[in-house]
C-alpha atoms as a PDB file:
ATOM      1  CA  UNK A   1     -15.862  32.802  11.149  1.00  0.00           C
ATOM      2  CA  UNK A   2     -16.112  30.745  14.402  1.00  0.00           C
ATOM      3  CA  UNK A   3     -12.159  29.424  15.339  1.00  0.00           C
ATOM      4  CA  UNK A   4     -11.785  25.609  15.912  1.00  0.00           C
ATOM      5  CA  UNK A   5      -9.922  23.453  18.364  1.00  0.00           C
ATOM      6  CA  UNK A   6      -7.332  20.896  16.053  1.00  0.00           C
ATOM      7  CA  UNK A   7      -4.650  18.274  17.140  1.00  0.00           C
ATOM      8  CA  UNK A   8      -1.605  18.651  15.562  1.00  0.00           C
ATOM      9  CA  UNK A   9      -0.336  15.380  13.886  1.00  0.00           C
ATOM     10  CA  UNK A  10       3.126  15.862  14.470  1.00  0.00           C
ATOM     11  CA  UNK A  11       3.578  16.478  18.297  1.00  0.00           C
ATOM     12  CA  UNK A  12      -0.321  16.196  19.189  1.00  0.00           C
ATOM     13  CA  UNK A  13      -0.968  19.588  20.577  1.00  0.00           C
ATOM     14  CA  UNK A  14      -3.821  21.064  21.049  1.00  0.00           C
ATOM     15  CA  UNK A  15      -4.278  24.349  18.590  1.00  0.00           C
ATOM     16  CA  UNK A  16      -6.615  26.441  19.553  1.00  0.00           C
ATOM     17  CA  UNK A  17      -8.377  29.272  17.931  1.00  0.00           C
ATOM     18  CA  UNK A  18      -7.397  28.177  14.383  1.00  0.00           C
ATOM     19  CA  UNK A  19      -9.316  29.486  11.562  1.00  0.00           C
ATOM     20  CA  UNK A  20     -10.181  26.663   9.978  1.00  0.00           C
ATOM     21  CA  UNK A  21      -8.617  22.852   9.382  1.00  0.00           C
ATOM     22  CA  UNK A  22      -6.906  23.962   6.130  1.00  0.00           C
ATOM     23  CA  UNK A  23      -4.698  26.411   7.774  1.00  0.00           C
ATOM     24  CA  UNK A  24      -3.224  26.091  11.388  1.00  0.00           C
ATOM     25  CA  UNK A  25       0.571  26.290  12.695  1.00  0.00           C
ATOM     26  CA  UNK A  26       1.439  24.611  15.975  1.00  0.00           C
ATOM     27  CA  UNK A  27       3.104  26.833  18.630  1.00  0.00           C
ATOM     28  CA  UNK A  28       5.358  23.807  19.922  1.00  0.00           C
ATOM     29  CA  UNK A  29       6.454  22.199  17.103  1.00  0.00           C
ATOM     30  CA  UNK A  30       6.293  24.464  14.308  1.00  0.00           C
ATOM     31  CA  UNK A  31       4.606  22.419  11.877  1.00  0.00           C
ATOM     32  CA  UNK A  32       2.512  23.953   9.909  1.00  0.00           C
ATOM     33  CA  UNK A  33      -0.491  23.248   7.597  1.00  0.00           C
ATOM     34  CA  UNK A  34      -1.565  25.319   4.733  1.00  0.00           C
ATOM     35  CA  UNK A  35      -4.470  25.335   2.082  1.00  0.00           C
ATOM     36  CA  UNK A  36      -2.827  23.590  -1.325  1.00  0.00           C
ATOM     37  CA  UNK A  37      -2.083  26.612  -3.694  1.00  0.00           C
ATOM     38  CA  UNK A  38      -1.991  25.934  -6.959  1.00  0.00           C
ATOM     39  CA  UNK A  39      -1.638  22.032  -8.584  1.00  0.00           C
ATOM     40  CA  UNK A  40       1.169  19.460  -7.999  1.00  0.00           C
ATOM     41  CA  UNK A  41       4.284  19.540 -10.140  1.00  0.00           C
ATOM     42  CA  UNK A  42       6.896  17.081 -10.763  1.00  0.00           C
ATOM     43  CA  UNK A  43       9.735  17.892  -8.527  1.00  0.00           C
ATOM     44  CA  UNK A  44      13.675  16.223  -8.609  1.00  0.00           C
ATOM     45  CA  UNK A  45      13.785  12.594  -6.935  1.00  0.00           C
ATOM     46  CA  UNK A  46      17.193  12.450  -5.690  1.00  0.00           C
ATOM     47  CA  UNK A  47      18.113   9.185  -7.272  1.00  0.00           C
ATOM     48  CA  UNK A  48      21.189   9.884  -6.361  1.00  0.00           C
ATOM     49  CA  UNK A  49      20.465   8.507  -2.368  1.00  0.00           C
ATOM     50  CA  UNK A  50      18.828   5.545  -4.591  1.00  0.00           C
ATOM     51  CA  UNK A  51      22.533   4.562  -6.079  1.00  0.00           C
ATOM     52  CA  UNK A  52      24.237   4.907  -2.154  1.00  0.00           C
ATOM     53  CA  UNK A  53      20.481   2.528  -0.780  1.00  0.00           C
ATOM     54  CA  UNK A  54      21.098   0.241  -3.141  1.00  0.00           C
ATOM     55  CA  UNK A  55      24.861  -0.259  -3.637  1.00  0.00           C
ATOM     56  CA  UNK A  56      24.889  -0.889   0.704  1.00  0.00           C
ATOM     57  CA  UNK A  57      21.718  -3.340   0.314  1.00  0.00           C
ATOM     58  CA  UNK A  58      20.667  -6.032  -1.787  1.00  0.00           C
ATOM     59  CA  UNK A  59      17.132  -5.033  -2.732  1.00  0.00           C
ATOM     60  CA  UNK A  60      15.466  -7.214  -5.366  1.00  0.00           C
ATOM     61  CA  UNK A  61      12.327  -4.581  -5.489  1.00  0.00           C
ATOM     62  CA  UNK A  62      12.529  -1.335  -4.717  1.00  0.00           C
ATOM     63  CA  UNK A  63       8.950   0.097  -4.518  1.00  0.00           C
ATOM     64  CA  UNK A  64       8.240   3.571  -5.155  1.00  0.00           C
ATOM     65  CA  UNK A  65       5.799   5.471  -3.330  1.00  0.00           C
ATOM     66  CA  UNK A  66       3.477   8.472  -5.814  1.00  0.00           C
ATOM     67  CA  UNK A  67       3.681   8.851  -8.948  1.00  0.00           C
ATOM     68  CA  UNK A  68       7.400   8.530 -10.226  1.00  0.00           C
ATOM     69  CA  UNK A  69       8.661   7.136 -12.718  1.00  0.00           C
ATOM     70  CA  UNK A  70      11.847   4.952 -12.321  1.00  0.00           C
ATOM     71  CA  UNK A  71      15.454   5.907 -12.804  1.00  0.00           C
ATOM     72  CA  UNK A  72      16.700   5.636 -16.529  1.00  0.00           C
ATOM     73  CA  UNK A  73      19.925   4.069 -15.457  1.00  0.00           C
ATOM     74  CA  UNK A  74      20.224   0.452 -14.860  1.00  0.00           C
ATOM     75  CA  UNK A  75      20.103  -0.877 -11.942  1.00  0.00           C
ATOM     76  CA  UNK A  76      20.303  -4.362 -10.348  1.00  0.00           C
ATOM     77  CA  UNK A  77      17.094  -3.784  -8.458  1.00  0.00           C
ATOM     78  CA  UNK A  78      13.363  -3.638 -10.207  1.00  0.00           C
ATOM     79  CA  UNK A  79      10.909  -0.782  -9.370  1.00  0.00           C
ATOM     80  CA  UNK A  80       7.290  -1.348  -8.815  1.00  0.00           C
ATOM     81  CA  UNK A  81       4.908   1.106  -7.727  1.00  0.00           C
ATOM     82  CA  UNK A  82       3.176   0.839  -4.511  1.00  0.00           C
ATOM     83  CA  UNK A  83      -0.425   0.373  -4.075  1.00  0.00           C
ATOM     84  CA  UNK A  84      -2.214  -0.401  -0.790  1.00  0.00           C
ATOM     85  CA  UNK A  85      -2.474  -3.940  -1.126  1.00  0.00           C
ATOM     86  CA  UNK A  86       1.568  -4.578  -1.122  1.00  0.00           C
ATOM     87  CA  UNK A  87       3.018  -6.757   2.119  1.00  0.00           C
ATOM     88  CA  UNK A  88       6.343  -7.834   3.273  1.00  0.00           C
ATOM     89  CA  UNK A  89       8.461  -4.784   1.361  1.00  0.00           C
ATOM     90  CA  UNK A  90      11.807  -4.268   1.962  1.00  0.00           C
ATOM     91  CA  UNK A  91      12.498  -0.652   0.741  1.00  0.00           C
ATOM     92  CA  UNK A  92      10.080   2.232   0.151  1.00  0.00           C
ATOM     93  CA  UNK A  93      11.168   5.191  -1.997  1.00  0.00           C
ATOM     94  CA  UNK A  94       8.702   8.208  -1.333  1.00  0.00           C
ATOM     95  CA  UNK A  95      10.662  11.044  -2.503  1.00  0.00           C
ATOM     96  CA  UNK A  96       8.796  14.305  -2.166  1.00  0.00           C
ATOM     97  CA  UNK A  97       5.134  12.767  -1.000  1.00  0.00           C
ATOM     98  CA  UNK A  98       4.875  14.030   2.711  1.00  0.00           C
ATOM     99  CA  UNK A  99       4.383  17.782   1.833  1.00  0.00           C
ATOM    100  CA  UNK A 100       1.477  16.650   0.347  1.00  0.00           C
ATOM    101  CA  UNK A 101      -0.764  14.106   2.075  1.00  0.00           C
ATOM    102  CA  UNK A 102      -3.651  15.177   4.148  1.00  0.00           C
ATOM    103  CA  UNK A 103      -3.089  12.412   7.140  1.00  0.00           C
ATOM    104  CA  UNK A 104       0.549  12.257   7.872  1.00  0.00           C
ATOM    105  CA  UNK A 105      -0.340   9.062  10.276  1.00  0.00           C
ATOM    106  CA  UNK A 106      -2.280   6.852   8.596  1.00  0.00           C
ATOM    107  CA  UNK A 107       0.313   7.217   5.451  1.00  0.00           C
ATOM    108  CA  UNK A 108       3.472   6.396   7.859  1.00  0.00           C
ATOM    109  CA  UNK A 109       1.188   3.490   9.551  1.00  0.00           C
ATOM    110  CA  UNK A 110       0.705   2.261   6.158  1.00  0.00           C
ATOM    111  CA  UNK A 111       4.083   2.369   5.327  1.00  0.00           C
ATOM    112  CA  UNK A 112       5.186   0.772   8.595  1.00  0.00           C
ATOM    113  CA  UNK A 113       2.693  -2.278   8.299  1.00  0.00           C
ATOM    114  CA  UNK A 114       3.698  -2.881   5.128  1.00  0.00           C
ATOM    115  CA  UNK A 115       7.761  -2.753   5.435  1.00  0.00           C
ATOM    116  CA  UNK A 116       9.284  -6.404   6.805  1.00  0.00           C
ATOM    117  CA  UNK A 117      10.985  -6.007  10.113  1.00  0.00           C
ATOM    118  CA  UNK A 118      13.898  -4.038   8.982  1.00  0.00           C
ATOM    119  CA  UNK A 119      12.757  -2.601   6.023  1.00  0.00           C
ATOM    120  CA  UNK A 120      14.196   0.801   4.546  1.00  0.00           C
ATOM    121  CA  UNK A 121      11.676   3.920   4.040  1.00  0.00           C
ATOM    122  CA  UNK A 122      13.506   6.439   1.891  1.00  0.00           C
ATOM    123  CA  UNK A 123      11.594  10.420   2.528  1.00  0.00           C
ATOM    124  CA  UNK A 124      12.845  13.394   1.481  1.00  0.00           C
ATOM    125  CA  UNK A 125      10.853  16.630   2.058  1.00  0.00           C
ATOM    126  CA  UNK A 126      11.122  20.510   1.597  1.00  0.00           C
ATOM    127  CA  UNK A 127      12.489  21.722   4.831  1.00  0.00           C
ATOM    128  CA  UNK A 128      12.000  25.306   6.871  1.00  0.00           C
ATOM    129  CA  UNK A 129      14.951  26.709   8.818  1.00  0.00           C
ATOM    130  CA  UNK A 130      15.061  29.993  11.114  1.00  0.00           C
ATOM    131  CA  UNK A 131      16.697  32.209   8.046  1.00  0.00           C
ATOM    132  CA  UNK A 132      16.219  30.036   5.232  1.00  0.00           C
ATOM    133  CA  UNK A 133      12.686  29.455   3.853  1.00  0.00           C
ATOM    134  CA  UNK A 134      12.236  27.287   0.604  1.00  0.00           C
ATOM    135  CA  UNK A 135       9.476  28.995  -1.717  1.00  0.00           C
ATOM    136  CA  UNK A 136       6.176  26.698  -1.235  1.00  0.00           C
ATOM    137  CA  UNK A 137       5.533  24.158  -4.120  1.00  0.00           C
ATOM    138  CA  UNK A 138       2.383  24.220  -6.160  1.00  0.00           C
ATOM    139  CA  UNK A 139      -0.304  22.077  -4.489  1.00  0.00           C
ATOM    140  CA  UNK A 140       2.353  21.367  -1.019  1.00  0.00           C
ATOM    141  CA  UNK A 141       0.194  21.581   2.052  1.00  0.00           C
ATOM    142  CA  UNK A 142       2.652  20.500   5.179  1.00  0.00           C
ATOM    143  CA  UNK A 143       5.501  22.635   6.107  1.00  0.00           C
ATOM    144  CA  UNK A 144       8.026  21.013   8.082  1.00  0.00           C
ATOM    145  CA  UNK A 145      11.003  21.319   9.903  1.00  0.00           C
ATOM    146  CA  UNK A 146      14.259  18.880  10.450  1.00  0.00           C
ATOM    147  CA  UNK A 147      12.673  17.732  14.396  1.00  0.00           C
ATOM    148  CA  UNK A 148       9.164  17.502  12.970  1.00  0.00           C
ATOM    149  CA  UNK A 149      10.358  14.852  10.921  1.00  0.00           C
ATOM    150  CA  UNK A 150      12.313  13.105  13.541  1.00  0.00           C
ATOM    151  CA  UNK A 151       9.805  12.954  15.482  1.00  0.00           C
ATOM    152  CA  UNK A 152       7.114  11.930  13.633  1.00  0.00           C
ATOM    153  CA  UNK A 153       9.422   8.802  12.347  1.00  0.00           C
ATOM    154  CA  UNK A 154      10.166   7.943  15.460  1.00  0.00           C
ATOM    155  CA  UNK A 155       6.354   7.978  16.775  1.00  0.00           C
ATOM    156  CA  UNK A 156       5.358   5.120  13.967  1.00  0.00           C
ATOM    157  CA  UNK A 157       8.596   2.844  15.152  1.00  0.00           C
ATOM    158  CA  UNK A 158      11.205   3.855  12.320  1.00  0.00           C
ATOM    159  CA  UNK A 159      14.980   4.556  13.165  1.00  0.00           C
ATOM    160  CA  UNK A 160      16.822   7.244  11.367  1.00  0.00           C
ATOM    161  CA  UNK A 161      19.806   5.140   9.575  1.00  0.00           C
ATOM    162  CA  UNK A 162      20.740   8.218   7.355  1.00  0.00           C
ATOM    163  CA  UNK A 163      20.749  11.812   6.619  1.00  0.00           C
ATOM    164  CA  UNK A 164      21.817  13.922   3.975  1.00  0.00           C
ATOM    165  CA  UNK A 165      22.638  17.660   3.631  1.00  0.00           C
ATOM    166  CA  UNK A 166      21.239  18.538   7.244  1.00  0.00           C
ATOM    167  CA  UNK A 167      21.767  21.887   6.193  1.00  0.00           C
ATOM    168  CA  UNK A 168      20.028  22.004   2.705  1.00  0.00           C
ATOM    169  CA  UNK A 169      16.515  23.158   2.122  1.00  0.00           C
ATOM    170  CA  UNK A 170      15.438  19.541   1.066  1.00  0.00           C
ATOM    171  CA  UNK A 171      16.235  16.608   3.910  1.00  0.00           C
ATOM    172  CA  UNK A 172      16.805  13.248   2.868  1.00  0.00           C
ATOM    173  CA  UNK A 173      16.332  10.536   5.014  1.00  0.00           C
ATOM    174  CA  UNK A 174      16.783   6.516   5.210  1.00  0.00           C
ATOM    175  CA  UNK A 175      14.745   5.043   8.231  1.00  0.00           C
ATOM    176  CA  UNK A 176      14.784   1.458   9.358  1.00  0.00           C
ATOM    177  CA  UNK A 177      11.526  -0.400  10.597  1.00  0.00           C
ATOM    178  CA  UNK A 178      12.176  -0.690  14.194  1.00  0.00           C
END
């Protein structure tokens, strides 16, 4: 099998000698891109960063990015999911979605373009650490770790406003449109 030259879409690195576009790891940022195993499951939303997003903003809408269902509890907001066509948004919830899109750009472009000018983006993503490796999910295809997130939020002009559990194997962040 001939080995192929890919950019990474995190840092932009060159990788060379990959075996194919499904399956490549980046030597500088340690992203990493795997061939989906298995289908996609239903995984915990953390609603509970929903309660703290809402009780410190007044969001009329909260749109929610995949395919979740809303929270059971009541809330003074109303959820709506997101298509393409939505403008002018002031809070995206897209709880577990990154470890599974195939262009990690054009989805945070997307989501950029269509948050008003200090909109919230709520992400939270399976993370790697140097001892502590979360099992893969059925059907995940990026692997990430805490600074691949970082900087890929700060390369489509959001600002991290909050963090939870750095230390967990899931990361939960709130970014601001810059």
């Amino acid at each position: 099998m001939a080995s192929c030259s890919i950019t990474c879409p995190i840092c932009g690195a060159k990788i060379r000698n990959s075996q194919s576009e499904q399956q490549f790891t980046c030597c500088f940022c340690k992203f990493e891109h795997r061939a989906a195993t298995g289908n996609r499951e239903k995984y915990p939303h953390g609603f509970e960063s929903l309660h703290y997003l809402i009780g410190t903003q007044s969001m009329p809408t909260v749109y929610i990015d995949g395919e979740l269902p809303p929270p059971e509890e009541n809330h003074s907001a109303n959820f709506v999911s997101l298509n393409k066509d939505h403008r002018q948004i002031d809070l995206i919830w897209s709880p577990m979605t990154l470890p599974f899109q195939e262009d990690l750009n054009r989805d945070l472009q997307q989501k950029f373009s269509q948050l008003t000018s200090g909109g919230l983006l709520y992400l939270s993503t399976p993370i790697t650490h140097y001892f502590r490796n979360p099992p893969p999910m059925p059907g995940q295809i990026n692997f990430f770790r805490s600074k691949n997130i970082m900087f890929l939020l700060e390369q489509h002009g959001f600002k991290m406003t909050w963090r939870q559990n750095r230390f967990s194997s899931i990361l939960r962040i709130v970014a601001r449109k810059g």
